[in-house]
PDB file of N, CA and C in Angstrom:
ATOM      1  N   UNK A   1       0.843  -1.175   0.000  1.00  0.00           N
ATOM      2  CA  UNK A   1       0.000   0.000   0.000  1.00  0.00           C
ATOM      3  C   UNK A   1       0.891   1.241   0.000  1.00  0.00           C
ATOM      4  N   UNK A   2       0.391   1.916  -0.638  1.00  0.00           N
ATOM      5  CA  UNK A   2       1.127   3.087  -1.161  1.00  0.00           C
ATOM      6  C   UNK A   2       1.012   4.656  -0.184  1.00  0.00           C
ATOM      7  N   UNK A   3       1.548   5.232   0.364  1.00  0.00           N
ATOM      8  CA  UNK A   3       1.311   6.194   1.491  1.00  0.00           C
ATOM      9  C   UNK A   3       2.118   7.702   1.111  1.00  0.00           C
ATOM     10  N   UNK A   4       1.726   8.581   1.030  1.00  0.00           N
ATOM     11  CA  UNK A   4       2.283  10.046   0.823  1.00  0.00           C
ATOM     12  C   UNK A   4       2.194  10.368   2.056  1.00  0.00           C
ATOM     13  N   UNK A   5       3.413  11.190   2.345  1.00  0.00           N
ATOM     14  CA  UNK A   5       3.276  12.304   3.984  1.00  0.00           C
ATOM     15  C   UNK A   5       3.369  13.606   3.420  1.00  0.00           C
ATOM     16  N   UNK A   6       2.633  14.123   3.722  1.00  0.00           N
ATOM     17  CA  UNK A   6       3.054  15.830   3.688  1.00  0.00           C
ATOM     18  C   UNK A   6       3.580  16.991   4.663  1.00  0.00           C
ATOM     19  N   UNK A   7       4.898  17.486   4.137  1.00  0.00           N
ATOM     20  CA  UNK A   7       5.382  17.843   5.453  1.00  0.00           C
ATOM     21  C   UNK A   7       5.307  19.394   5.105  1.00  0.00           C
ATOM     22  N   UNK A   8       4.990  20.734   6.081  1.00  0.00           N
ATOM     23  CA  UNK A   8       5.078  21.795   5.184  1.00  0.00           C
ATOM     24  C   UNK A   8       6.129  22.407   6.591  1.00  0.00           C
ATOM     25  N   UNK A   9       7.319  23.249   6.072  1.00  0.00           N
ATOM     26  CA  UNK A   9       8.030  23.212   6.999  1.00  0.00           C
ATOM     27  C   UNK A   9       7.832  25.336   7.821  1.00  0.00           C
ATOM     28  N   UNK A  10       8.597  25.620   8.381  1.00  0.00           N
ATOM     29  CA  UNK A  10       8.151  26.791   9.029  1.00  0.00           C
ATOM     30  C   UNK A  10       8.393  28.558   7.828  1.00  0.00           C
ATOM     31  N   UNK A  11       8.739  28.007   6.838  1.00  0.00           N
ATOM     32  CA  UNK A  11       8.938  28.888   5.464  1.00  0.00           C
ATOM     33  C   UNK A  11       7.553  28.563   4.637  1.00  0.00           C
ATOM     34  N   UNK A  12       6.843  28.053   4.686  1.00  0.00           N
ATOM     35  CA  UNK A  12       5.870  27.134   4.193  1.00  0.00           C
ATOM     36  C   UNK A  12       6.432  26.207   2.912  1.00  0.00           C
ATOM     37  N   UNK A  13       7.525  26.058   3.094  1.00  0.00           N
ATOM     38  CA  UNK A  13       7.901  24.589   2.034  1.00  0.00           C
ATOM     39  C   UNK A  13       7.138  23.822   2.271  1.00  0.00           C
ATOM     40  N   UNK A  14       6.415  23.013   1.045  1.00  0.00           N
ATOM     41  CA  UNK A  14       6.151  21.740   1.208  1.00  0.00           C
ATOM     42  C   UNK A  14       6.562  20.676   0.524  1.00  0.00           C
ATOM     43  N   UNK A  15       6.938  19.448   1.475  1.00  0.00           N
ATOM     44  CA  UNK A  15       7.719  17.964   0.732  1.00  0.00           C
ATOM     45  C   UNK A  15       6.790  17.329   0.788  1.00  0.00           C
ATOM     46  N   UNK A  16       6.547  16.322  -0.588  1.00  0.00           N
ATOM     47  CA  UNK A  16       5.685  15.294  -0.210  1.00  0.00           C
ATOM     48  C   UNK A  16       7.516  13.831  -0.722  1.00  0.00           C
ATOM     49  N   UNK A  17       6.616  12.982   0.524  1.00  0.00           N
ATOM     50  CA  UNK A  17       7.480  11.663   0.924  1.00  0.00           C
ATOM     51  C   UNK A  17       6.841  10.820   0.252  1.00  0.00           C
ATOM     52  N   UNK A  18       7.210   9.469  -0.560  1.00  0.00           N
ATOM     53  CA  UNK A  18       6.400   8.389  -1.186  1.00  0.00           C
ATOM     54  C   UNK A  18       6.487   7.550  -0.235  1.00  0.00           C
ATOM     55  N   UNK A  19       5.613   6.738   0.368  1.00  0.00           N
ATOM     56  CA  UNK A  19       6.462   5.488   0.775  1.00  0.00           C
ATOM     57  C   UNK A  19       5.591   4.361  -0.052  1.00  0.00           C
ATOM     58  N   UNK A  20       6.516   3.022  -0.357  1.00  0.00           N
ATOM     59  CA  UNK A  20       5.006   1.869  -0.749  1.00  0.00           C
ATOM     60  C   UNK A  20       5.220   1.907  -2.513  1.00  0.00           C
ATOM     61  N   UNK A  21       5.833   2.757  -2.802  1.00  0.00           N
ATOM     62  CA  UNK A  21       5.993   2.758  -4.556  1.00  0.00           C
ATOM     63  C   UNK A  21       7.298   2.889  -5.227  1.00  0.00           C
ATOM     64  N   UNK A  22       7.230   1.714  -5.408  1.00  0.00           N
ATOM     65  CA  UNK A  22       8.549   1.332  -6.558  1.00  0.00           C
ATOM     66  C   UNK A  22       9.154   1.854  -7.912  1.00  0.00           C
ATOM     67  N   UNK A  23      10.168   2.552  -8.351  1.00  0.00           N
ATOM     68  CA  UNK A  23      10.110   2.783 -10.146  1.00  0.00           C
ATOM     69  C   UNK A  23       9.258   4.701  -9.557  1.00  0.00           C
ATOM     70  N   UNK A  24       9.311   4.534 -10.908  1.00  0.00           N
ATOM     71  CA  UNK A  24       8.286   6.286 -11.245  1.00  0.00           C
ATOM     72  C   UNK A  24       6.821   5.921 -10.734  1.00  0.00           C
ATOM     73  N   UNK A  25       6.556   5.453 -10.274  1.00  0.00           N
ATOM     74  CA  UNK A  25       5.129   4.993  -9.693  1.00  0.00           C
ATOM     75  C   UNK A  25       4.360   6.252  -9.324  1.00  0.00           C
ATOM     76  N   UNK A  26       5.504   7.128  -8.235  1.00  0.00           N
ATOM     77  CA  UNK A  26       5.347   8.216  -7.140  1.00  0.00           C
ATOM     78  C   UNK A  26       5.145   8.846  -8.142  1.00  0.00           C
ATOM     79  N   UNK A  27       6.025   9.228  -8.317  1.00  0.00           N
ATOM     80  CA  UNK A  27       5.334  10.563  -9.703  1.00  0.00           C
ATOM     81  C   UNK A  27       4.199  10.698  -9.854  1.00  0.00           C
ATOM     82  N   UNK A  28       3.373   9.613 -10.532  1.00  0.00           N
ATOM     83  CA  UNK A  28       1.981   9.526 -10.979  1.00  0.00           C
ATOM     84  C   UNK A  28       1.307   9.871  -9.094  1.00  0.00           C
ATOM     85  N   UNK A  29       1.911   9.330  -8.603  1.00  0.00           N
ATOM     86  CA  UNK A  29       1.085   9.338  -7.513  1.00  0.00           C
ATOM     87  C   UNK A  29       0.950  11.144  -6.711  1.00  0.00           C
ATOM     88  N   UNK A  30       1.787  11.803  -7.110  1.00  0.00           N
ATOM     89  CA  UNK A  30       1.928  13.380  -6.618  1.00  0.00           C
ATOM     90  C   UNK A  30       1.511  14.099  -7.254  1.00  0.00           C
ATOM     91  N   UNK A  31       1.632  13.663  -9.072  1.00  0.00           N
ATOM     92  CA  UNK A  31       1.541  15.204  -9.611  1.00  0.00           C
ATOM     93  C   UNK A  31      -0.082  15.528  -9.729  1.00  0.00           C
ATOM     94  N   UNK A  32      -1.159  15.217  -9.172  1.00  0.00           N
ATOM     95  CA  UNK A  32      -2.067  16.162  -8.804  1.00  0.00           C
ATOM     96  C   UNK A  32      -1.678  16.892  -7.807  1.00  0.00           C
ATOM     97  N   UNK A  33      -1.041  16.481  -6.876  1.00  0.00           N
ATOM     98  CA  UNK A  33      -0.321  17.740  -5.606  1.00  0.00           C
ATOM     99  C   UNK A  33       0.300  18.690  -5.433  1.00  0.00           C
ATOM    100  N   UNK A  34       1.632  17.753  -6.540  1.00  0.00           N
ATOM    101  CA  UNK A  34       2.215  19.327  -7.587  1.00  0.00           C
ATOM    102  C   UNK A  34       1.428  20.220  -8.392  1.00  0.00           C
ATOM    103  N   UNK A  35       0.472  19.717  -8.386  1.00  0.00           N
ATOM    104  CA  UNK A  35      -0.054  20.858  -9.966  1.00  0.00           C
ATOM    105  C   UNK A  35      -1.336  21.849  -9.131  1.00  0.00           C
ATOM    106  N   UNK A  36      -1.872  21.246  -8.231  1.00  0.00           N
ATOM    107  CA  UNK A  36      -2.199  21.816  -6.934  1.00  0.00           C
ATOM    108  C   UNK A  36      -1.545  22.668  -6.436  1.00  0.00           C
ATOM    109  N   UNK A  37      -0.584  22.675  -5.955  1.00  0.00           N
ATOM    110  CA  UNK A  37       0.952  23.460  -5.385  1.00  0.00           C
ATOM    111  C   UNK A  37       1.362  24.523  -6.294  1.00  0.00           C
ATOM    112  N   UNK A  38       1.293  24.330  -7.557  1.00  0.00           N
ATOM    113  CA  UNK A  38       1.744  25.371  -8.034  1.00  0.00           C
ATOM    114  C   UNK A  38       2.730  24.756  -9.293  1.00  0.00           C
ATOM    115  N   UNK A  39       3.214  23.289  -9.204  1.00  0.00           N
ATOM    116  CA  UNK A  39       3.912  22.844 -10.376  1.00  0.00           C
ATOM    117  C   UNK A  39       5.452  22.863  -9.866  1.00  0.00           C
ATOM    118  N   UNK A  40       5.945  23.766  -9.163  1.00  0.00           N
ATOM    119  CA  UNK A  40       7.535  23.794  -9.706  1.00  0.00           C
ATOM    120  C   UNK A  40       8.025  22.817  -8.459  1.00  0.00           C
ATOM    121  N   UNK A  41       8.612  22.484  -8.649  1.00  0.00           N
ATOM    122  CA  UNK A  41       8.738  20.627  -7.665  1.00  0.00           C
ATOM    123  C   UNK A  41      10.650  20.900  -7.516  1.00  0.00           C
ATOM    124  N   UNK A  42      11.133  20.611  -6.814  1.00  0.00           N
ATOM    125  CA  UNK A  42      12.196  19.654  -6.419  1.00  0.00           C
ATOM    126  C   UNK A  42      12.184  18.594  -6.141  1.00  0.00           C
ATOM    127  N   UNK A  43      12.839  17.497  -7.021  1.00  0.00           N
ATOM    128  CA  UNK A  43      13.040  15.863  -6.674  1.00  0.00           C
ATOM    129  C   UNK A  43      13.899  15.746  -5.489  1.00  0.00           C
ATOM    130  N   UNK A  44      13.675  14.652  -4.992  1.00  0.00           N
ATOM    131  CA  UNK A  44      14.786  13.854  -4.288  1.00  0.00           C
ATOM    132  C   UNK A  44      14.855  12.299  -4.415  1.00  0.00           C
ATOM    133  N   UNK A  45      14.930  11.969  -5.177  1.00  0.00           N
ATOM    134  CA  UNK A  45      14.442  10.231  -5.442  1.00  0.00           C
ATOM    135  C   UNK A  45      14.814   9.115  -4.160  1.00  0.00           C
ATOM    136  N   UNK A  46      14.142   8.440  -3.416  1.00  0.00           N
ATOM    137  CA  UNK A  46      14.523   7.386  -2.830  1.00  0.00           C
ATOM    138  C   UNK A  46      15.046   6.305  -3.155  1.00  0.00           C
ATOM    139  N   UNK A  47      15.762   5.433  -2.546  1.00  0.00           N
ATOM    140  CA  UNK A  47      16.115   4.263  -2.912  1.00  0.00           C
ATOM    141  C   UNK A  47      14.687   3.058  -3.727  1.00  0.00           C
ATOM    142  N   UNK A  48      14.111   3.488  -3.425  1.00  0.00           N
ATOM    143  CA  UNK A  48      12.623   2.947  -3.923  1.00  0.00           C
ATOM    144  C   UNK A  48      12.184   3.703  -5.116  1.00  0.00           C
ATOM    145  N   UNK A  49      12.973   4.508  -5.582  1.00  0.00           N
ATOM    146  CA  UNK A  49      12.511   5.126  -6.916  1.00  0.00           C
ATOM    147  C   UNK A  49      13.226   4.203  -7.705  1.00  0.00           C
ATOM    148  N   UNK A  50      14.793   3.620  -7.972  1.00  0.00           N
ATOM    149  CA  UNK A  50      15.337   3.161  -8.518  1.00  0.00           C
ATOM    150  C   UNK A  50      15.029   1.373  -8.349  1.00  0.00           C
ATOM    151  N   UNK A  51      14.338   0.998  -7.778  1.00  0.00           N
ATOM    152  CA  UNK A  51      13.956  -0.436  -7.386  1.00  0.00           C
ATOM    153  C   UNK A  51      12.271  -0.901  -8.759  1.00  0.00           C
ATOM    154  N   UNK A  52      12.293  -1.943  -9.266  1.00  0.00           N
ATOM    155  CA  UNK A  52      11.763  -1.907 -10.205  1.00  0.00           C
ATOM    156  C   UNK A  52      10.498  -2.999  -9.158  1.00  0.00           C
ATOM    157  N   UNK A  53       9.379  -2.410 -10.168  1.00  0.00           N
ATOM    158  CA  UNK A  53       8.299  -3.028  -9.321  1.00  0.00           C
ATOM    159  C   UNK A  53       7.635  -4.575  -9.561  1.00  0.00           C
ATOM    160  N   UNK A  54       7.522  -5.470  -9.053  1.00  0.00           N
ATOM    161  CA  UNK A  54       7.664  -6.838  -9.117  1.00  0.00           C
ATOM    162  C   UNK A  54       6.187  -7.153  -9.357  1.00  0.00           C
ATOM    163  N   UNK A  55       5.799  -8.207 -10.319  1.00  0.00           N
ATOM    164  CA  UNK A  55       4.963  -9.071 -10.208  1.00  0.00           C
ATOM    165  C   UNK A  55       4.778 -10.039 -10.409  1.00  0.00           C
ATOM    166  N   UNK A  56       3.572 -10.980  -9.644  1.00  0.00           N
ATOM    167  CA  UNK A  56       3.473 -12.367  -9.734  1.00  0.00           C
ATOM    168  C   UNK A  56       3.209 -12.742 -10.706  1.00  0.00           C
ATOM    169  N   UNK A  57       3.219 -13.879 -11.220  1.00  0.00           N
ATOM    170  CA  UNK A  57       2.518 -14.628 -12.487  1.00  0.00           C
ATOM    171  C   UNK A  57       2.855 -16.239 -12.296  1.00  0.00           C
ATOM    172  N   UNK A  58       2.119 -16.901 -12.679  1.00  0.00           N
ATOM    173  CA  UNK A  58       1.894 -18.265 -12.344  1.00  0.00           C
ATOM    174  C   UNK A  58       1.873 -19.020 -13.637  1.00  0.00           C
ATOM    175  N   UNK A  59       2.068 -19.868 -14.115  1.00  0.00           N
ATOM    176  CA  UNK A  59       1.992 -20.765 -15.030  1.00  0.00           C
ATOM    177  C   UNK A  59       1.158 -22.207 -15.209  1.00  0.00           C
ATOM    178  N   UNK A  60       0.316 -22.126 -15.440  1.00  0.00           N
ATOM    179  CA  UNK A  60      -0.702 -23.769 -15.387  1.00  0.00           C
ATOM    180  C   UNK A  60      -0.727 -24.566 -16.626  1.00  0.00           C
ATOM    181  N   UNK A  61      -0.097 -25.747 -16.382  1.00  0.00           N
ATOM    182  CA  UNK A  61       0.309 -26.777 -17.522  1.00  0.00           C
ATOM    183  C   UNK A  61      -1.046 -27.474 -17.416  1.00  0.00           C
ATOM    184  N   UNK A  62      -1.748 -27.990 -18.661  1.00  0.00           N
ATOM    185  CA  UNK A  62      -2.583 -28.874 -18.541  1.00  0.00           C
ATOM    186  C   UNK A  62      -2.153 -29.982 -18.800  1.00  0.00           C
ATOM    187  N   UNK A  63      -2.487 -31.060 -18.230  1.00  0.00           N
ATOM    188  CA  UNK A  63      -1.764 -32.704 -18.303  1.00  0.00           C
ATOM    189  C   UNK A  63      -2.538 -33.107 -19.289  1.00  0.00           C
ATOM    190  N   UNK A  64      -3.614 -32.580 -19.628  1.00  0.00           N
ATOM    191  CA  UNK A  64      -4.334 -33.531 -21.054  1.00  0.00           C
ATOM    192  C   UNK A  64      -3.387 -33.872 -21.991  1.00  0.00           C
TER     193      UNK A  64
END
């Protein structure tokens, strides 16, 4: 599960934090916040930006 924090600091900066999303995921997941905000963004990428996002898949042989 995917979680944003918003921190606004005593200048009124505000950071938003990803946690929960792998790859460019976050991106999609902020930029209504950015564009809300005003658009002009500073990155900071997490170690979880560069981590690629995994999925399951299963394989079923039929014996016929």
């Amino acid at each position: 599960m995917e979680e944003i924090k918003v921190t606004i600091d005593e200048k009124g900066n505000v950071k938003l934090t990803v946690f929960g999303a792998k790859g460019p995921k976050c991106l999609q997941l902020t930029a209504e916040m950015e564009r809300l905000l005003g658009g002009e963004v500073d990155r900071e990428f997490t170690s979880e930006y560069y981590q690629q996002e995994t999925t399951e898949s299963q394989r079923i042989k039929d014996k016929a």
